[in-house]
Protein backbone atom coordinates (compact mmCIF):
# COMPACT_ATOMS: atom_id res chain seq x y z
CA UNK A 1 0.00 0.00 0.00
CA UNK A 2 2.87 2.38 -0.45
CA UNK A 3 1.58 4.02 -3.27
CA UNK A 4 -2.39 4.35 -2.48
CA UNK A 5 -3.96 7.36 -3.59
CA UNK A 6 -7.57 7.77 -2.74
CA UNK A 7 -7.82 10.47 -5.59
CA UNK A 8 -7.08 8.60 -8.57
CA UNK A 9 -9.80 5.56 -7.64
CA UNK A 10 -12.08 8.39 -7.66
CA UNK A 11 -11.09 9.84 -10.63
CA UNK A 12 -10.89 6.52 -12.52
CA UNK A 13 -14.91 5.54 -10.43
CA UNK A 14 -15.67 9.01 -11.81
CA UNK A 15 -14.36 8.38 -15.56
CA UNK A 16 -15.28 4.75 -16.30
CA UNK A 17 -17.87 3.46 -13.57
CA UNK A 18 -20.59 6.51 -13.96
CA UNK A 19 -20.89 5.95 -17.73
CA UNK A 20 -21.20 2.51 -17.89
CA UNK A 21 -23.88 2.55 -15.44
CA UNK A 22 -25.64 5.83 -17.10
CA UNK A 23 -25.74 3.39 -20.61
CA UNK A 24 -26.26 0.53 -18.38
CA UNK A 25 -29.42 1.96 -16.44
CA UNK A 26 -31.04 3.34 -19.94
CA UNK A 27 -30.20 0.19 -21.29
CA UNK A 28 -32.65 -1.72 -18.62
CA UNK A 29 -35.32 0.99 -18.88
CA UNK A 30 -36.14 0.22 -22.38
CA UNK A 31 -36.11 -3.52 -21.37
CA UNK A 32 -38.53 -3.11 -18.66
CA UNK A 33 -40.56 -0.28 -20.86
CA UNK A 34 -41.21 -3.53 -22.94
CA UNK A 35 -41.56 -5.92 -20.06
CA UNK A 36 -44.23 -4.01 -19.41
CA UNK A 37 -46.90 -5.36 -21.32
CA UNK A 38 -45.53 -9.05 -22.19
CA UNK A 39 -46.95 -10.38 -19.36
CA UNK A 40 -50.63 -9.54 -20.64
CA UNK A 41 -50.26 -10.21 -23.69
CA UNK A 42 -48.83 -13.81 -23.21
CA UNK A 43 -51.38 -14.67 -20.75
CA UNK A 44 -54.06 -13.99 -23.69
CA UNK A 45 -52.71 -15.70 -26.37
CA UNK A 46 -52.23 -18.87 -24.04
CA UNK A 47 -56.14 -18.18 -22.89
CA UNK A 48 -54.45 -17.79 -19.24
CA UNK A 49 -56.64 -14.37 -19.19
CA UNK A 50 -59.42 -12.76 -21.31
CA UNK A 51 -58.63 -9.33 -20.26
CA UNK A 52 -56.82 -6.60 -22.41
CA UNK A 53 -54.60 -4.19 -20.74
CA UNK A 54 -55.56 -0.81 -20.77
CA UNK A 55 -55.21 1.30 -24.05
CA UNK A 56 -53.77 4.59 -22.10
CA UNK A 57 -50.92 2.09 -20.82
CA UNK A 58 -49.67 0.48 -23.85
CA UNK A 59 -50.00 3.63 -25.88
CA UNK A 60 -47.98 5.82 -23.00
CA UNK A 61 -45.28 2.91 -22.75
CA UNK A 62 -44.99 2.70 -26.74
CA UNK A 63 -45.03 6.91 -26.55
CA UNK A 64 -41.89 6.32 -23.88
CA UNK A 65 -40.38 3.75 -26.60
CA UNK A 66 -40.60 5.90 -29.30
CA UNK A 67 -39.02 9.14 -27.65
CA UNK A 68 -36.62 6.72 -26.40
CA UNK A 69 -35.79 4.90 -29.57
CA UNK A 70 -35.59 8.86 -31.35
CA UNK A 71 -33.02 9.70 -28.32
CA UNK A 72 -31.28 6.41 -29.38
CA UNK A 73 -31.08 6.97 -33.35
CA UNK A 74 -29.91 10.97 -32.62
CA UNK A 75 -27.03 9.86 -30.21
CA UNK A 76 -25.61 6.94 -32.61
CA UNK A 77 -26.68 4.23 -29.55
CA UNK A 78 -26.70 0.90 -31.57
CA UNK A 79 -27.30 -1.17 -28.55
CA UNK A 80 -31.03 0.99 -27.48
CA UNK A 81 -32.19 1.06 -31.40
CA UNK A 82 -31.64 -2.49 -31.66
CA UNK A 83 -32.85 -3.39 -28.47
CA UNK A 84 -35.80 -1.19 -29.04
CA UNK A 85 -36.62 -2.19 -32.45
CA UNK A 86 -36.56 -5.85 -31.63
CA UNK A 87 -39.17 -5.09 -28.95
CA UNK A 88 -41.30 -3.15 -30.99
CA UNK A 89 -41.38 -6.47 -33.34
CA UNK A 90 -41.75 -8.68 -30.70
CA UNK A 91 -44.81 -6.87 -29.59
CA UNK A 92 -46.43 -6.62 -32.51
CA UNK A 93 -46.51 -10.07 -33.82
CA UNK A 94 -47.76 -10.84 -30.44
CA UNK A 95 -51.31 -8.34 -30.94
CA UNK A 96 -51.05 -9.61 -34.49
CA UNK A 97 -51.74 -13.40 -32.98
CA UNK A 98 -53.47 -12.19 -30.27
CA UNK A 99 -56.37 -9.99 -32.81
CA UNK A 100 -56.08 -12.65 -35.76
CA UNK A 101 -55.95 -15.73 -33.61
């Protein structure tokens, strides 16, 4: 420990561990944003539940995924777009089975 400087771990935690999680964090939000409404809308294509969920929640939670997915393609974030265009696919072919079933 002869050469311990408390100054350059926070410099380095400042540099390197703050953006990671920043991207990291964002990263989970869109994954929940989805996560969302999967739950629903696998329990009525199984015929687990007969219930819809609400209109004002998916279209607020596809609003958030859209502004989010905008934010994504203006910063360059390759990760978020294709995270949040594979969602948007996923989702729809699931209300596509779920309406034509």
């Amino acid at each position: 420990m002869k050469n311990f400087d408390i100054e350059k771990i926070v410099v380095w935690m400042q540099e390197w561990v703050a953006p990671v999680s920043a991207k990291t964090l964002g990263w989970l939000a869109v994954l929940l944003l989805h996560a969302a409404t999967l739950p629903t809308l696998l329990a009525i294509l199984t015929g687990l539940s007969d219930r819809m969920p609400g209109v004002d929640m998916v279209l607020l939670t596809w609003a958030g995924l859209v502004a989010m997915f905008a934010q994504a393609c203006v910063q360059r974030n390759f990760l978020n777009i294709v995270t949040i265009a594979l969602g948007f696919i996923i989702q729809a072919s699931l209300m596509v089975l779920i309406f034509f079933k």
